[in-house]
C-alpha atoms as a PDB file:
ATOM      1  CA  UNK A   1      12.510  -8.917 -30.087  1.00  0.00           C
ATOM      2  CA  UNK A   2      13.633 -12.402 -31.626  1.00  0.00           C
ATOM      3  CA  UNK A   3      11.463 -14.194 -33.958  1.00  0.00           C
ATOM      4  CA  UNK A   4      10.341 -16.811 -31.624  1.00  0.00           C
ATOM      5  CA  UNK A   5       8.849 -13.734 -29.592  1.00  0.00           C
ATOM      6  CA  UNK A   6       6.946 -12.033 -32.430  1.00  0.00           C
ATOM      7  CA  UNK A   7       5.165 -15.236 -33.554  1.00  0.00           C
ATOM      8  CA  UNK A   8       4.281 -15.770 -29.995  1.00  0.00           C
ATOM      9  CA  UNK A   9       2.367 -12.352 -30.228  1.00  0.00           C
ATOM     10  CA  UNK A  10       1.014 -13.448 -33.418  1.00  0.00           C
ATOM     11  CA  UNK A  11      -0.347 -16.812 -32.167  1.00  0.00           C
ATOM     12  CA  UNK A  12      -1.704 -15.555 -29.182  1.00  0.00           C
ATOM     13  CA  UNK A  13      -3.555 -13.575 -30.769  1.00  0.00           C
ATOM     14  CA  UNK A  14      -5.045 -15.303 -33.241  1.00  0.00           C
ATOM     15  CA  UNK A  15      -3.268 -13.723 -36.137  1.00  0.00           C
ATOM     16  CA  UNK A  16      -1.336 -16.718 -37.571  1.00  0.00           C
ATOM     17  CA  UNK A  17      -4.334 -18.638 -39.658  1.00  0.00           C
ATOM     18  CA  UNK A  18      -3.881 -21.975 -41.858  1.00  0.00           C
ATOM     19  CA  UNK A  19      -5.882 -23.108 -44.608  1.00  0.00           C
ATOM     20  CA  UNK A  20      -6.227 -21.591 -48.230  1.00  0.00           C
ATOM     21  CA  UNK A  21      -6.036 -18.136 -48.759  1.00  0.00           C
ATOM     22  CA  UNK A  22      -5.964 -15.912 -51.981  1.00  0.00           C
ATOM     23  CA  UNK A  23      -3.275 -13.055 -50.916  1.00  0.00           C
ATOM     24  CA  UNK A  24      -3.095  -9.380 -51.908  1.00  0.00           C
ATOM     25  CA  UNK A  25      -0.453  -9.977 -54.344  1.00  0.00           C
ATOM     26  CA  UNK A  26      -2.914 -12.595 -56.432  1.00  0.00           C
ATOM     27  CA  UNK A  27      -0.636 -15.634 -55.395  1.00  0.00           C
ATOM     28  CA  UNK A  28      -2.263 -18.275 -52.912  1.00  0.00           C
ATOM     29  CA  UNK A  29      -0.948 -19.791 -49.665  1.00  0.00           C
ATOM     30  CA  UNK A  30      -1.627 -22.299 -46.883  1.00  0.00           C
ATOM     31  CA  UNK A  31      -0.827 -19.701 -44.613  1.00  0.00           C
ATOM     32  CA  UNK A  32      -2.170 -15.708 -43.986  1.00  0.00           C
ATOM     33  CA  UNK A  33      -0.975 -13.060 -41.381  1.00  0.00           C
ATOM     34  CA  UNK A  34      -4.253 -11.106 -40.400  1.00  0.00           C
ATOM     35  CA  UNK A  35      -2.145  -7.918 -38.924  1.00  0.00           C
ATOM     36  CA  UNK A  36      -5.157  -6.440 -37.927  1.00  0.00           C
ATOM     37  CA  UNK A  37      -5.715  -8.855 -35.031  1.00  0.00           C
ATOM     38  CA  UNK A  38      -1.753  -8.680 -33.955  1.00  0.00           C
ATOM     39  CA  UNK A  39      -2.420  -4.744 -33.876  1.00  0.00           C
ATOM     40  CA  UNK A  40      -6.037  -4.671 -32.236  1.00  0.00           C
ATOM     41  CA  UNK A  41      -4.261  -4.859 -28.805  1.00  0.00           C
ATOM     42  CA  UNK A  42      -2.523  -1.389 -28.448  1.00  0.00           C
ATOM     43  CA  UNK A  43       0.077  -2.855 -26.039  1.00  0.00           C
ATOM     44  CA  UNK A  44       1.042  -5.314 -28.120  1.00  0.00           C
ATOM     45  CA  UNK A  45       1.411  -3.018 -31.403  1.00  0.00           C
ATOM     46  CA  UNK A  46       3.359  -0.661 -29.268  1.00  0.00           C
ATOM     47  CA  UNK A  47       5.767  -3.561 -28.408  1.00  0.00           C
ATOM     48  CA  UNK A  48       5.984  -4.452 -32.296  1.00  0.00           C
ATOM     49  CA  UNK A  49       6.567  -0.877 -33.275  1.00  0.00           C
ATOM     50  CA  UNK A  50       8.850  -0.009 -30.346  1.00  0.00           C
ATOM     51  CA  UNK A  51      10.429  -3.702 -31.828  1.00  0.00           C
ATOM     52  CA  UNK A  52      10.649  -2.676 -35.376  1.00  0.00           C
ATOM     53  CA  UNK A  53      12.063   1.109 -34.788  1.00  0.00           C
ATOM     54  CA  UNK A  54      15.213  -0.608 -32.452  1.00  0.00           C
ATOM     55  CA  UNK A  55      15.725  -2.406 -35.990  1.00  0.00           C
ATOM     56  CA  UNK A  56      16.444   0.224 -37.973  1.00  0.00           C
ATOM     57  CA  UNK A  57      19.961   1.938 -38.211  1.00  0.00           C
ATOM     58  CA  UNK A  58      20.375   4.752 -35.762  1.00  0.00           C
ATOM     59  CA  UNK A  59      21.600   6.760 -38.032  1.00  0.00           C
ATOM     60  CA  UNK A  60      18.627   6.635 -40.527  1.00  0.00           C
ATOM     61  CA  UNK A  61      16.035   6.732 -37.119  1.00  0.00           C
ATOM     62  CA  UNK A  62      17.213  10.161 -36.611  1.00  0.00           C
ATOM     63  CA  UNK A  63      16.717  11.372 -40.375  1.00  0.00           C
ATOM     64  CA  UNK A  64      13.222  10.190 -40.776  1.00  0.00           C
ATOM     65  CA  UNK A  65      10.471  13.564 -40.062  1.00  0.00           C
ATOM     66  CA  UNK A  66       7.888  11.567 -41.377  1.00  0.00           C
ATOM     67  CA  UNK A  67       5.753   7.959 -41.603  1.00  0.00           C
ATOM     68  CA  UNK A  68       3.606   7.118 -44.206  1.00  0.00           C
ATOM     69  CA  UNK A  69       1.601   3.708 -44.521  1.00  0.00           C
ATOM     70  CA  UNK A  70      -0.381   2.537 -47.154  1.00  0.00           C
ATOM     71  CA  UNK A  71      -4.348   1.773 -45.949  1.00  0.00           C
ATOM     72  CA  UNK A  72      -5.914  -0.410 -45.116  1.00  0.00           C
ATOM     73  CA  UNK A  73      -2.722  -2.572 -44.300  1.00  0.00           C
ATOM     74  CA  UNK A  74      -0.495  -0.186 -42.739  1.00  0.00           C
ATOM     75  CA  UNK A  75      -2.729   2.102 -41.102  1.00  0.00           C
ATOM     76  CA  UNK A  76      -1.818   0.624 -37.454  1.00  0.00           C
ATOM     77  CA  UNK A  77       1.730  -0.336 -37.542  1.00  0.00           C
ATOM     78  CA  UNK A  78       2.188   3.312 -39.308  1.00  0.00           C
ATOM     79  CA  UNK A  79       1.108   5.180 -36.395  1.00  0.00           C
ATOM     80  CA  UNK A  80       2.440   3.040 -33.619  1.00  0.00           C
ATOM     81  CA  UNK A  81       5.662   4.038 -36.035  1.00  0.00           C
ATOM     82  CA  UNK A  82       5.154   7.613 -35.361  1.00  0.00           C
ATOM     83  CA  UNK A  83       5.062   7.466 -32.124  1.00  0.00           C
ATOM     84  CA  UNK A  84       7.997   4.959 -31.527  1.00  0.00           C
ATOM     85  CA  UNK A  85      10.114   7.526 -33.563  1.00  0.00           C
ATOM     86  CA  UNK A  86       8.192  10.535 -32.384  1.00  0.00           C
ATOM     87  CA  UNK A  87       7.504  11.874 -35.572  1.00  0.00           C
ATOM     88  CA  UNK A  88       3.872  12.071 -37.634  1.00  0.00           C
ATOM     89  CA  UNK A  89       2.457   9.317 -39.367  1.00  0.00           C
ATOM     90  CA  UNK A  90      -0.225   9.425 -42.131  1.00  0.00           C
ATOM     91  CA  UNK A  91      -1.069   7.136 -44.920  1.00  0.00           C
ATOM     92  CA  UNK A  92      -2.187   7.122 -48.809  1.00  0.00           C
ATOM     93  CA  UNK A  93      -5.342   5.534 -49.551  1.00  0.00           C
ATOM     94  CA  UNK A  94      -6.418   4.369 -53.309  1.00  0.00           C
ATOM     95  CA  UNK A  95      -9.957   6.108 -53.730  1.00  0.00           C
ATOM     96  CA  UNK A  96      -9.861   5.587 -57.606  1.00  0.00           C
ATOM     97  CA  UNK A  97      -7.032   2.667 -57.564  1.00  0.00           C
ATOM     98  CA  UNK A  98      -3.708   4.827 -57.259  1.00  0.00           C
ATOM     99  CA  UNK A  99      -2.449   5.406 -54.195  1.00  0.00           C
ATOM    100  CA  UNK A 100      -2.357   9.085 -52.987  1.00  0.00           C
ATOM    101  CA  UNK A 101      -2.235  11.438 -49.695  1.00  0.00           C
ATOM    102  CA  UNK A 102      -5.711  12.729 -48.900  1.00  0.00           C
ATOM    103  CA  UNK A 103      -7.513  14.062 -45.659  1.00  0.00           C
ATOM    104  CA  UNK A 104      -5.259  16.918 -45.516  1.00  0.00           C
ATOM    105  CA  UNK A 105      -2.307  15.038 -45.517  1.00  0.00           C
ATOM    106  CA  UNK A 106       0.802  16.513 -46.363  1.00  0.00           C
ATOM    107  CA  UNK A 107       4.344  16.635 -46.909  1.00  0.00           C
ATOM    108  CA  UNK A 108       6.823  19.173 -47.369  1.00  0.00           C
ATOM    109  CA  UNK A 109       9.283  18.925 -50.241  1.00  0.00           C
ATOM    110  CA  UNK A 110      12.211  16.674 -49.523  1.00  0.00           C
ATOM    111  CA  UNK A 111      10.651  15.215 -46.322  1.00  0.00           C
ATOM    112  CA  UNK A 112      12.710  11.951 -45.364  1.00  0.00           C
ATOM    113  CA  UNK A 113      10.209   9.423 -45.561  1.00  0.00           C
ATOM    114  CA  UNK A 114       9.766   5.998 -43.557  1.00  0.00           C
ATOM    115  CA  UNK A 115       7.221   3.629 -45.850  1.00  0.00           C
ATOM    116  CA  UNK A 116       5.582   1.120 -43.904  1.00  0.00           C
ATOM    117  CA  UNK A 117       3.337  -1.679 -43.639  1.00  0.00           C
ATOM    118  CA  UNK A 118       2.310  -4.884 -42.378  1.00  0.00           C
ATOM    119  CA  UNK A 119       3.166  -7.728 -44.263  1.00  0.00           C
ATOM    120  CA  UNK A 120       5.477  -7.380 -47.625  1.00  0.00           C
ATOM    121  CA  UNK A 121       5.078 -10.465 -50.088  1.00  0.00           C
ATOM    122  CA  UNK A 122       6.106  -9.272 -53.323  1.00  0.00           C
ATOM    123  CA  UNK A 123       6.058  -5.770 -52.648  1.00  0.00           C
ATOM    124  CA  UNK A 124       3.713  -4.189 -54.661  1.00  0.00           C
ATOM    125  CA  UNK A 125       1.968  -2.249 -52.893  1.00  0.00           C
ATOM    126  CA  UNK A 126       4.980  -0.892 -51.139  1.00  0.00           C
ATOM    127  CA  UNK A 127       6.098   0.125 -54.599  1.00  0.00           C
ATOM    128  CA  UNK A 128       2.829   1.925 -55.200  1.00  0.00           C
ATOM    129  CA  UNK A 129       2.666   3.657 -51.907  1.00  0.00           C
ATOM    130  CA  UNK A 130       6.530   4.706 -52.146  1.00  0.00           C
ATOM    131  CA  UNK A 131       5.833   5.983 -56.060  1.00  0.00           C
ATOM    132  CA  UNK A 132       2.788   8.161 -54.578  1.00  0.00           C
ATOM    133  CA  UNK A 133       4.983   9.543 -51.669  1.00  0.00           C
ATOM    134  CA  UNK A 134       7.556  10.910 -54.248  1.00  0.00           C
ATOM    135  CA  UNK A 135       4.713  11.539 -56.088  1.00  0.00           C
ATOM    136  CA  UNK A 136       3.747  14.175 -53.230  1.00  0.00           C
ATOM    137  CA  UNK A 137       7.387  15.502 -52.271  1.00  0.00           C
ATOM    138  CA  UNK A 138       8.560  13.245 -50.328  1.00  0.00           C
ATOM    139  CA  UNK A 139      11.850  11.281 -50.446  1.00  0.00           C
ATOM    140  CA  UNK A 140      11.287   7.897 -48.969  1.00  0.00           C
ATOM    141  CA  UNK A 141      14.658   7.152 -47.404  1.00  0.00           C
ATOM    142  CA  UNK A 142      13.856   3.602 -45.850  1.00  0.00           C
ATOM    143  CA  UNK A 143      10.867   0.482 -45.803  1.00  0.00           C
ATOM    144  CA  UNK A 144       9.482  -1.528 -42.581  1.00  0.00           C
ATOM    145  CA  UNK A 145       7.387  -3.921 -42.142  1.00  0.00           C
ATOM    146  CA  UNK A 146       6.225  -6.468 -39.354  1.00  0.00           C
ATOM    147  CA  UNK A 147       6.516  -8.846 -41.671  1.00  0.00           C
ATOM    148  CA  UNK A 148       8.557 -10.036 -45.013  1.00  0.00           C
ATOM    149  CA  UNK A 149       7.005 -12.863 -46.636  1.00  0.00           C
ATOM    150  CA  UNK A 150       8.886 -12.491 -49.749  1.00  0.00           C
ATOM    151  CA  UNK A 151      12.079 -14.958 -48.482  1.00  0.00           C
ATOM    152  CA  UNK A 152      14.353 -12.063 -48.526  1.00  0.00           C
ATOM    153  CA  UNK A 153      13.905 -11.606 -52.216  1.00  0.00           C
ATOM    154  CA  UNK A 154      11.545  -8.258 -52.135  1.00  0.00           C
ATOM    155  CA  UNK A 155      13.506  -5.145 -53.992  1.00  0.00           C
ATOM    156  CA  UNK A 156      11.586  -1.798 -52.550  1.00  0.00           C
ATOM    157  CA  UNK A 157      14.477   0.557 -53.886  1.00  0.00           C
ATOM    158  CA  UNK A 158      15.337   1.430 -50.680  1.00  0.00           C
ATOM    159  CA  UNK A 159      16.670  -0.272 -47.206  1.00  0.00           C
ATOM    160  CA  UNK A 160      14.000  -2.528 -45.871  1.00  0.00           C
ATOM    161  CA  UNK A 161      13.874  -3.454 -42.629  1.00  0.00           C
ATOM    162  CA  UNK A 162      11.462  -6.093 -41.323  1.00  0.00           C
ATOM    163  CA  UNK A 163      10.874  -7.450 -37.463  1.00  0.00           C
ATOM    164  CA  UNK A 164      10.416 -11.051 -38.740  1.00  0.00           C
ATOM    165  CA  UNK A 165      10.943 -12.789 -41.991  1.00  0.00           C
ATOM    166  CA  UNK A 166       8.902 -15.634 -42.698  1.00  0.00           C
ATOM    167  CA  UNK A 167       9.119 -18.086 -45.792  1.00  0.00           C
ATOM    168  CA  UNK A 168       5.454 -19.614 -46.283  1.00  0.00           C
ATOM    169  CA  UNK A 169       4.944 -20.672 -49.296  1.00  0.00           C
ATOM    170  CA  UNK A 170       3.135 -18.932 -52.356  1.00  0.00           C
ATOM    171  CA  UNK A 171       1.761 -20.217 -55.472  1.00  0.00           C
ATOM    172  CA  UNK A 172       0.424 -19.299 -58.626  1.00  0.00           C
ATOM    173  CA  UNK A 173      -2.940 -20.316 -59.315  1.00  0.00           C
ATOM    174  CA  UNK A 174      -2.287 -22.997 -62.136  1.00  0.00           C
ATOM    175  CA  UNK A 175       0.011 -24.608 -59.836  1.00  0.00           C
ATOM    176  CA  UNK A 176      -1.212 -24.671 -56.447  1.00  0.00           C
ATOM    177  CA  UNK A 177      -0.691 -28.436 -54.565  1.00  0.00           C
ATOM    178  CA  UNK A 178      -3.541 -30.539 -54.271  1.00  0.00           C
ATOM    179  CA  UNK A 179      -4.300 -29.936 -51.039  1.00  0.00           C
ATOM    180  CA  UNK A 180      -4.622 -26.721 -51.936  1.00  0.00           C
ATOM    181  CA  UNK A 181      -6.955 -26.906 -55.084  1.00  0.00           C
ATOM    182  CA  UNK A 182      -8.900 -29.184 -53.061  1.00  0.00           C
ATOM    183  CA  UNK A 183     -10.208 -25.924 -50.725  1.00  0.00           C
ATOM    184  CA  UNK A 184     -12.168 -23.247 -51.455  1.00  0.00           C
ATOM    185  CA  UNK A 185      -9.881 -20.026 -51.488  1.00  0.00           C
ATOM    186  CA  UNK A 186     -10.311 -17.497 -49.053  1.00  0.00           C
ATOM    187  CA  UNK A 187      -9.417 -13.867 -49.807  1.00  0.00           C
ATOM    188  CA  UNK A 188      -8.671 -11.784 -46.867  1.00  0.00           C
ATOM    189  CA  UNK A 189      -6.397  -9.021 -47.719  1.00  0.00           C
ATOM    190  CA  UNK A 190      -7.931  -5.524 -48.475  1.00  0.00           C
ATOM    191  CA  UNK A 191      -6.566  -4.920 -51.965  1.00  0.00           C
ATOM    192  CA  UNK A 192      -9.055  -6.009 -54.738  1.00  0.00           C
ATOM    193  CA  UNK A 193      -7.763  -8.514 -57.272  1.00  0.00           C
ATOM    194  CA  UNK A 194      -6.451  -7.371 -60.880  1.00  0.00           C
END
């Protein structure tokens, strides 16, 4: 799927929103990704996933025995994952702030891990979700996303692999443009601000 083709899916549905938003990662952009309405459409997250899976080398595809996602992000494109790779997915939640497996979630020692979520901008919570992973056994051989916001520039300690990389943008809040400053600041990520 070329890039053309995944921002299609992302306009038409609605996912690809301009204005001022307050990201995840604390920085602030003109532009925001809402995932969750590129993924409500279960065809079309197939087609991403079954998209983002062909990405990755074949030789890693066959290693990985397990996805995990972090939530609320990830939750989708983590088990449309699984099943494009035919293996299970799960995903760490942060009920006290840190990241960890609950729900009866699993994994064995030395499970070959596939981390991944929806959008990467400076990868922090990727970190934090691949840290509680290890944290639980796992080796996380490989990242994905949908999505890589960071210009190229996000380290995850592992191969990362993302379906489209886009280069909107970010700014720290003493130094956002006027046009910018001039708007109200919308947050509408999931992660709660430091």
């Amino acid at each position: 799927m070329q890039e053309d083709a995944v921002l299609a899916e992302f306009r038409a549905s609605k996912a690809l929103l301009e204005g001022h938003f307050l990201l995840s990662s604390g920085r602030h952009s003109a532009h925001y990704l809402q995932c969750a309405r590129v993924l409500m459409n279960p065809e079309r997250a197939a087609r991403l996933a079954t998209a983002l899976a062909a990405k990755l080398p074949h030789d890693l595809r066959r290693q990985i025995a397990k996805v995990v996602s972090p939530a609320m992000g990830g939750v989708i494109i983590g088990q449309e994952m699984g099943r494009a790779l035919q293996v299970d997915a799960m995903f760490v939640e942060r009920p006290t702030g840190t990241f960890e497996l609950r729900r009866g979630f699993a994994l064995e020692p030395g499970d070959k891990v596939l981390m991944v979520e929806d959008v990467v901008t400076t990868g922090k919570s990727s970190r934090e979700a691949i840290a509680a992973i290890e944290e639980a056994g796992g080796e996380v051989i490989a990242a994905a996303a949908l999505v890589d916001r960071s210009g190229g520039g996000v380290d995850l300690g592992v191969p990362f692999t993302a379906l489209v990389a886009l280069n909107f943008p970010t700014y720290d809040a003493e130094a956002l443009p006027p046009e910018l400053a001039a708007q109200p600041a919308i947050k509408p990520g999931s992660r709660a601000q430091p």
